[in-house]
N, C-alpha and C. Protein backbone atom coordinates (compact mmCIF):
# COMPACT_ATOMS: atom_id res chain seq x y z
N UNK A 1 161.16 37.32 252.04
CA UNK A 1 161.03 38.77 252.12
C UNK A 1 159.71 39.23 251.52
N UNK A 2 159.06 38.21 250.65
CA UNK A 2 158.22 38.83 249.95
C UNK A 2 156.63 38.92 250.70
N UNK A 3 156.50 38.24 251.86
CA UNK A 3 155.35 38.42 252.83
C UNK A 3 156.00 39.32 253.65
N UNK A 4 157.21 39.75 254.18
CA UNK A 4 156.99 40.42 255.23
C UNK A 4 156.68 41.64 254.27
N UNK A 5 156.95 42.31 252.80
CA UNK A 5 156.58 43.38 252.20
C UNK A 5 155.22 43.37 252.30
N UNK A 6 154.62 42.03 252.01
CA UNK A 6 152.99 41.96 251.59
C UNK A 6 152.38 42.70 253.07
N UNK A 7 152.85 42.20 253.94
CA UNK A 7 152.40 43.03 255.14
C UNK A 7 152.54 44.37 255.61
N UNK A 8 153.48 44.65 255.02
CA UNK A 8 154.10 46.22 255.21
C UNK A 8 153.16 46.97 254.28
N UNK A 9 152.53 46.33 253.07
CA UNK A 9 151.73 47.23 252.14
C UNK A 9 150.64 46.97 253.07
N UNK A 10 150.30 45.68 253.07
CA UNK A 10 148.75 45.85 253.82
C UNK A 10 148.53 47.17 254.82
N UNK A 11 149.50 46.86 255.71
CA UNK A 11 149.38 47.76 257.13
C UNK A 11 149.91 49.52 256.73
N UNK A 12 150.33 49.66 255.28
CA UNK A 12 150.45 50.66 254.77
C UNK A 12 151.90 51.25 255.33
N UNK A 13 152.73 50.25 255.70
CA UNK A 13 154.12 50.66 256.66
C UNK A 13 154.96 50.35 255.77
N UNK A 14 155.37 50.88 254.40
CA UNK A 14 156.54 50.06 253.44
C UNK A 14 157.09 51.25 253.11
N UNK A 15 158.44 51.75 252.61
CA UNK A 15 159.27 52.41 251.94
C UNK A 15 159.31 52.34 250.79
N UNK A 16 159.94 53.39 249.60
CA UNK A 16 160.32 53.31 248.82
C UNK A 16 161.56 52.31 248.71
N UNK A 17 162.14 52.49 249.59
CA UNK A 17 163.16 51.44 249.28
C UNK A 17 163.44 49.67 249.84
N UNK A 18 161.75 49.96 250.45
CA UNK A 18 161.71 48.26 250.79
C UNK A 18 160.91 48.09 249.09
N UNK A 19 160.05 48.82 248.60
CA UNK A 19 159.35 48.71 246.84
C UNK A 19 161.02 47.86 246.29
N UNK A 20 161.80 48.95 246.16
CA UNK A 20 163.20 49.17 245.55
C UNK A 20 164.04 47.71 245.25
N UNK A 21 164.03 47.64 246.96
CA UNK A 21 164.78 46.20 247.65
C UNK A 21 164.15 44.80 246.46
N UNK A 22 162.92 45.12 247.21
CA UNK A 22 161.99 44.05 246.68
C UNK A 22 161.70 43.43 245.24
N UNK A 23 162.03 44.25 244.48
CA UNK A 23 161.75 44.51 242.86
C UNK A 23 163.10 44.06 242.43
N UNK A 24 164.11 44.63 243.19
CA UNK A 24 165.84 43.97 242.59
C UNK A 24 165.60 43.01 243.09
N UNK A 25 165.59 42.56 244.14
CA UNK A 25 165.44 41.20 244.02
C UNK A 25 165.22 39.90 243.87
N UNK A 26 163.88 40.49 243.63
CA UNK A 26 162.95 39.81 242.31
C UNK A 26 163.70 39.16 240.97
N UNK A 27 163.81 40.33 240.75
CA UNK A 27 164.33 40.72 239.03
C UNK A 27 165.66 39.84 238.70
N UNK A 28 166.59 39.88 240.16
CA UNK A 28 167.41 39.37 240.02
C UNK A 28 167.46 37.36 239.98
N UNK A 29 166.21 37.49 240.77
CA UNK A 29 166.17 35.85 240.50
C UNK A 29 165.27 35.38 239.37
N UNK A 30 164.76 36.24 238.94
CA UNK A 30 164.38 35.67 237.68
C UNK A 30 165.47 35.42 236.69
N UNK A 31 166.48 36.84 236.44
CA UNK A 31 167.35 36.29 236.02
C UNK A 31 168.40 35.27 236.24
N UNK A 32 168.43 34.80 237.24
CA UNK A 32 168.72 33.33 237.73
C UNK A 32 168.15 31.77 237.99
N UNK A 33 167.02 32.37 236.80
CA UNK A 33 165.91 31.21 237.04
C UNK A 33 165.41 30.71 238.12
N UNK A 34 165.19 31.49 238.95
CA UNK A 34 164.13 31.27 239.78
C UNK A 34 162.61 31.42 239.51
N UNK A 35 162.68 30.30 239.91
CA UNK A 35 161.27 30.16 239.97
C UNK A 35 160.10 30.66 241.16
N UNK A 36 159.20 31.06 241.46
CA UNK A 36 158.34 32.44 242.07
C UNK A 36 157.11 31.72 242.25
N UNK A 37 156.89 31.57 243.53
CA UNK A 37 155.21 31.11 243.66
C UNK A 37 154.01 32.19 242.97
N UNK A 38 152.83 32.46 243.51
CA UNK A 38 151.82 33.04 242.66
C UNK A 38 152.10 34.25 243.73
N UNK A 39 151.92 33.73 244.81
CA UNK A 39 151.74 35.17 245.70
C UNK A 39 153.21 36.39 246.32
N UNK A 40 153.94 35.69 245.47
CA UNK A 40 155.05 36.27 245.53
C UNK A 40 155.18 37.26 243.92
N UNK A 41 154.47 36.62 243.04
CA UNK A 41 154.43 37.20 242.05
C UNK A 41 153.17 38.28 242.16
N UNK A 42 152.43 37.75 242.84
CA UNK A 42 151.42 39.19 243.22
C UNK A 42 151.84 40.05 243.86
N UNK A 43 152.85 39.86 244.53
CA UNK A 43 153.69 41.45 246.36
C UNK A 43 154.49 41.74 244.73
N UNK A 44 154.91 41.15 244.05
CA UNK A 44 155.94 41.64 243.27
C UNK A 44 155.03 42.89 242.35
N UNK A 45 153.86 42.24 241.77
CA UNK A 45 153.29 43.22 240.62
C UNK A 45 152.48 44.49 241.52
N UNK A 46 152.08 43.98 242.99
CA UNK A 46 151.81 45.35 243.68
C UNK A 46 153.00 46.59 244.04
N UNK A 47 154.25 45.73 243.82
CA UNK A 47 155.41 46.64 244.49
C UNK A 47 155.53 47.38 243.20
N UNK A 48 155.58 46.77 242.34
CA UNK A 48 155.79 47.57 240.47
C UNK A 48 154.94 48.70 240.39
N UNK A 49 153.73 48.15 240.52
CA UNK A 49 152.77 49.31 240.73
C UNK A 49 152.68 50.28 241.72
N UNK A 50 153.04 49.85 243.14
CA UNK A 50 153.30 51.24 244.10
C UNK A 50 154.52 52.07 243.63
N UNK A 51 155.67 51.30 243.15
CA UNK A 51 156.81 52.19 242.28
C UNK A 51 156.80 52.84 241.44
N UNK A 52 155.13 53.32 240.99
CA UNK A 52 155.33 54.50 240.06
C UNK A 52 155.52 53.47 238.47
N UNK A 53 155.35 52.62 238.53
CA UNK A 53 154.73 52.05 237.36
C UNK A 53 153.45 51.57 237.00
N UNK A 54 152.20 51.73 237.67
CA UNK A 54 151.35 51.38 237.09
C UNK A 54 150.75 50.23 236.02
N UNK A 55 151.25 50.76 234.86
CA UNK A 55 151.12 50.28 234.03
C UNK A 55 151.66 48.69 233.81
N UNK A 56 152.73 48.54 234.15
CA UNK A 56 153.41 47.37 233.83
C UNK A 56 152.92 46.74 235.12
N UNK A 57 152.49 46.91 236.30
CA UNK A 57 152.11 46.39 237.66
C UNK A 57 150.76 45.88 237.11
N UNK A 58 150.29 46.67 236.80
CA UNK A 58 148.64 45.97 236.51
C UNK A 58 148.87 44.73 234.78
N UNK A 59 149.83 44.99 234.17
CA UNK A 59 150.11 44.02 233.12
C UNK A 59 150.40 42.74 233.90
N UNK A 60 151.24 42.76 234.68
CA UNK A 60 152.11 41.73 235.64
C UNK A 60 150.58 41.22 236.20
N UNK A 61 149.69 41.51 236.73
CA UNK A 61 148.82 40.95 237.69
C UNK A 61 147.74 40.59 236.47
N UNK A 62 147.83 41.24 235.31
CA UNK A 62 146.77 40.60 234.39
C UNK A 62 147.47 39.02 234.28
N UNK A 63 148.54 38.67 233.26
CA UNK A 63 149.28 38.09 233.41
C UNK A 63 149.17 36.90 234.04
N UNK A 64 149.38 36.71 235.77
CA UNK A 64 149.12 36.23 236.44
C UNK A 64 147.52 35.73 236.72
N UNK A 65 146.68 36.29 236.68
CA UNK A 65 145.49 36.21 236.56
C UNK A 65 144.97 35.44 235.71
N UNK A 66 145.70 35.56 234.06
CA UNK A 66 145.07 34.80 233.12
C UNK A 66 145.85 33.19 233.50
N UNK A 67 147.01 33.59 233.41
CA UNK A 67 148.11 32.22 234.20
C UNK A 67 146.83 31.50 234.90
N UNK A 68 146.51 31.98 236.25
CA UNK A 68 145.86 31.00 236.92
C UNK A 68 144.31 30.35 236.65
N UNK A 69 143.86 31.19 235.69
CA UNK A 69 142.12 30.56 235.36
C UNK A 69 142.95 29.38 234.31
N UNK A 70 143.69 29.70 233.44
CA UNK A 70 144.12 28.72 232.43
C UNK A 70 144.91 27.34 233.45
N UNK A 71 145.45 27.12 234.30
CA UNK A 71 145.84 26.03 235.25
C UNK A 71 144.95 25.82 236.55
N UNK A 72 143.83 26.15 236.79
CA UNK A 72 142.83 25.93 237.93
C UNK A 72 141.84 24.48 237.39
């Protein structure tokens, strides 16, 4: 689900409640230990941030960012 969102933002065609969808169900497999590739964790910290969080969206993508220079 998390590319067909990435595409829906690209092409600027996404809902509030595909953001919504996307973020619970995220959230929910983390709390089930799932484990999350990089670019799934990026649609995730853009969906945070189109949801009117900002703040924690751009933390999430710092985050990630430092994650990947430190394992490259």
């Amino acid at each position: 689900y998390g590319f067909i969102l990435g595409y829906k933002i690209f092409l600027d065609d996404y809902t509030e409640s595909d953001l919504n969808e996307y973020i619970n169900s995220y959230e929910d497999g983390i709390r089930n230990n799932i484990s999350y590739s990089i670019p799934d964790k990026i649609i995730y910290s853009i969906a945070v941030n189109l949801y009117n969080d900002s703040e924690k969206g751009r933390r999430l993508l710092d985050d990630i960012i430092e994650y990947c220079r430190a394992n490259s």
